[in-house]
C-alpha atoms as a PDB file:
ATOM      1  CA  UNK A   1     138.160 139.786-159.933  1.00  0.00           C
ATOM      2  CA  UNK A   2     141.451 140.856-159.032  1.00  0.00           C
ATOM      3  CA  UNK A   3     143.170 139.220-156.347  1.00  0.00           C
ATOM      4  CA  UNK A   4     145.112 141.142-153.594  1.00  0.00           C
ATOM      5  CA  UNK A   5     148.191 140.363-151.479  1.00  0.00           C
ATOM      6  CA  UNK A   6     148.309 140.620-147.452  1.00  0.00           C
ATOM      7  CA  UNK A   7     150.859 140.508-144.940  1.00  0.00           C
ATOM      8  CA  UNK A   8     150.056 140.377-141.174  1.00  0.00           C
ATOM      9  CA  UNK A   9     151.978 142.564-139.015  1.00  0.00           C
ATOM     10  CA  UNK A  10     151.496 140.841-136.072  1.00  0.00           C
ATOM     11  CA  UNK A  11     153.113 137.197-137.252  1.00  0.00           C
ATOM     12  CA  UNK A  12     154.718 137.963-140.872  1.00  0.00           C
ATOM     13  CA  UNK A  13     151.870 135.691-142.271  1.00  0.00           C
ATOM     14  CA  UNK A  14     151.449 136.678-146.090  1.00  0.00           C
ATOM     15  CA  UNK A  15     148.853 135.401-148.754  1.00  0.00           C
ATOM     16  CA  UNK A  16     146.570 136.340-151.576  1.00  0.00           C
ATOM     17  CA  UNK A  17     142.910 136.719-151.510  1.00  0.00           C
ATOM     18  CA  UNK A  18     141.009 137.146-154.540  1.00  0.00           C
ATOM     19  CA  UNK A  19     137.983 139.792-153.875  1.00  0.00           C
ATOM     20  CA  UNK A  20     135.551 141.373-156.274  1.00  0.00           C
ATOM     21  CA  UNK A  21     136.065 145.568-155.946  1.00  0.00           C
ATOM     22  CA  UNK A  22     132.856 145.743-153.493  1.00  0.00           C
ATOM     23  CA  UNK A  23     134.462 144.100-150.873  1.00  0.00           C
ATOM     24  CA  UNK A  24     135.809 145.277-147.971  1.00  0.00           C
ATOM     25  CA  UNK A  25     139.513 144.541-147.358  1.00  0.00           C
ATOM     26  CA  UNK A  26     140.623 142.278-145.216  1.00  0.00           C
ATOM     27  CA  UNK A  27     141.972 143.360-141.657  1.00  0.00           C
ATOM     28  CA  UNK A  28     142.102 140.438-139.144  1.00  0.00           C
ATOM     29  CA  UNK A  29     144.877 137.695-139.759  1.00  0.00           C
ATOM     30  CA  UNK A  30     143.213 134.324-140.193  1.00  0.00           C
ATOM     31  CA  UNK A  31     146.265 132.725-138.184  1.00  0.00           C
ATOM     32  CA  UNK A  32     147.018 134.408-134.942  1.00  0.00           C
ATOM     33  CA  UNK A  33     144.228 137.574-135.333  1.00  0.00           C
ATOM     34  CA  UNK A  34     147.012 140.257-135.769  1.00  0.00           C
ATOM     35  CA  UNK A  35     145.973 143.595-137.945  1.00  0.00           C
ATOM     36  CA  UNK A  36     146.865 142.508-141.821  1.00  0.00           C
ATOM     37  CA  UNK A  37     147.821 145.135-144.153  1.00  0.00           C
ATOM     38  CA  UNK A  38     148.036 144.860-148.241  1.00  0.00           C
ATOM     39  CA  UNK A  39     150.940 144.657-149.869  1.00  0.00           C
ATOM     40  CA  UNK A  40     151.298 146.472-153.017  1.00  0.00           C
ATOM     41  CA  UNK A  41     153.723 145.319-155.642  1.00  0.00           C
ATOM     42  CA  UNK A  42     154.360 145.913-159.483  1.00  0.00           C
ATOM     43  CA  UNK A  43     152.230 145.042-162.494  1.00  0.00           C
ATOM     44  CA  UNK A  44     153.781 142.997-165.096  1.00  0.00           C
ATOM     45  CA  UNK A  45     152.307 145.718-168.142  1.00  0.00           C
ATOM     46  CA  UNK A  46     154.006 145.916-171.467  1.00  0.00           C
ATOM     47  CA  UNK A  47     153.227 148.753-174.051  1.00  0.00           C
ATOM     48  CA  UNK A  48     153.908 147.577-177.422  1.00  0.00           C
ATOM     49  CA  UNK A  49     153.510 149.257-180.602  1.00  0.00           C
ATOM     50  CA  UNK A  50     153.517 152.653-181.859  1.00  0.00           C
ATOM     51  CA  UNK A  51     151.645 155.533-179.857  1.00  0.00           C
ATOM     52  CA  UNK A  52     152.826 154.579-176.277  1.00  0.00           C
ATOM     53  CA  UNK A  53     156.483 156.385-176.400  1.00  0.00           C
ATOM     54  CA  UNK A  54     157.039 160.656-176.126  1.00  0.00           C
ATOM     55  CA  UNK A  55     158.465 160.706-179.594  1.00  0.00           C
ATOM     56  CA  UNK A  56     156.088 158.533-181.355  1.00  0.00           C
ATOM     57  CA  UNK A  57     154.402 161.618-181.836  1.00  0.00           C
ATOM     58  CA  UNK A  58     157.010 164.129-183.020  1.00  0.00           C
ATOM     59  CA  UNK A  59     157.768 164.767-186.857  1.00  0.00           C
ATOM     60  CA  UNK A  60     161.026 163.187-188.062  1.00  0.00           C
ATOM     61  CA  UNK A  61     163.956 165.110-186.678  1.00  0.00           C
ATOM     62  CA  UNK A  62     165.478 167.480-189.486  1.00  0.00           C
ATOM     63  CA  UNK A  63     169.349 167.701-190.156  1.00  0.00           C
ATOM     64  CA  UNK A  64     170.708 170.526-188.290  1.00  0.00           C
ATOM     65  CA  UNK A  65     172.567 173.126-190.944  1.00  0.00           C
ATOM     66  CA  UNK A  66     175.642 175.346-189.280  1.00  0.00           C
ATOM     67  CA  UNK A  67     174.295 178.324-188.966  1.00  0.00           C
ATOM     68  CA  UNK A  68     170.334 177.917-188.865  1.00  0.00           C
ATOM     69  CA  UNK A  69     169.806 179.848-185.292  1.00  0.00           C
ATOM     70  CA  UNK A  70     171.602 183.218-187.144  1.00  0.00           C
ATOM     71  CA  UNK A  71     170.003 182.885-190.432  1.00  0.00           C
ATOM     72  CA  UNK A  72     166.704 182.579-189.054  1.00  0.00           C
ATOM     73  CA  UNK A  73     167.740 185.967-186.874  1.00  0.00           C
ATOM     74  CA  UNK A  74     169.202 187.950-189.862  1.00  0.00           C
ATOM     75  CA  UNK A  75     166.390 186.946-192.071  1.00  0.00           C
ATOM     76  CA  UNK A  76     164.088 189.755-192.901  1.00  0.00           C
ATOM     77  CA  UNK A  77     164.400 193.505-192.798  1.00  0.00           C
ATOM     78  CA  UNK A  78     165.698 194.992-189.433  1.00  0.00           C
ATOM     79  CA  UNK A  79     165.816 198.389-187.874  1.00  0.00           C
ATOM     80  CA  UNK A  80     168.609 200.485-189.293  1.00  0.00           C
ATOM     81  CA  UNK A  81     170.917 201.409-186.574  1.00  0.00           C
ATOM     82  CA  UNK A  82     172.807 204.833-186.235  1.00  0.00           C
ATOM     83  CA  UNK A  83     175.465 204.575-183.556  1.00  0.00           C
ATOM     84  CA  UNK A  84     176.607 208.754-183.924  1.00  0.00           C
ATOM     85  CA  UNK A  85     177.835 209.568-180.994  1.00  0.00           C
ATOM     86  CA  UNK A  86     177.167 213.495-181.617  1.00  0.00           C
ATOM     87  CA  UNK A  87     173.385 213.140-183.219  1.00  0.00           C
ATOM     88  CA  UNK A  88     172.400 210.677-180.340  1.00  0.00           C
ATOM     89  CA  UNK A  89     173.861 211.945-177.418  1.00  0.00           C
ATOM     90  CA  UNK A  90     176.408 209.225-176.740  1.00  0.00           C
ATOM     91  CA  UNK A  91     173.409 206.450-177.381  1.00  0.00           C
ATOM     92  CA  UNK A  92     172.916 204.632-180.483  1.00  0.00           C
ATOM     93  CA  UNK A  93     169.262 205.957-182.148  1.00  0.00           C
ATOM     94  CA  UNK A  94     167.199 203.379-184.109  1.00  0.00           C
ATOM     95  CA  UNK A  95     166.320 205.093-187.461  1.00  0.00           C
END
């Protein structure tokens, strides 16, 4: 059963109450009647291992060569390009 922290706002009274999930919370202050609210705090949780971090699931990263972004872009055939001013007008015309 997990146990739950309150804090009355009435008198500053604060303590733990373990409930099971079914029950209702707790809204009267034991001590001077006041309205209690629950205090929420972190949770000691550790993820160990592999699996639990963004990269554990990336390939290895690869060496970066100098000019891999333009030989990837001049790789392959391309469009011939005809930049004649008189055939095209003053535009360039792909052939």
């Amino acid at each position: 059963m997990p146990v739950y922290a309150y804090a009355c706002t009435a008198c500053g009274n604060a303590f733990d109450k373990r409930q099971s999930f079914a029950e209702p919370a707790l809204t009267v202050c034991e001590t001077c009647g006041g309205a209690l609210r629950k205090q929420y705090g972190t949770v000691g949780v550790t993820f160990n291992g592999t699996g639990f971090y963004r990269t554990d699931s990336r390939a290895a990263a690869q060496p970066a060569s100098s000019g891999s972004s333009a030989a990837k872009t001049s790789s392959g055939p391309q469009p011939a390009v005809s930049t004649s001013a008189a055939a095209s007008g003053g535009a360039g015309t792909v052939s």
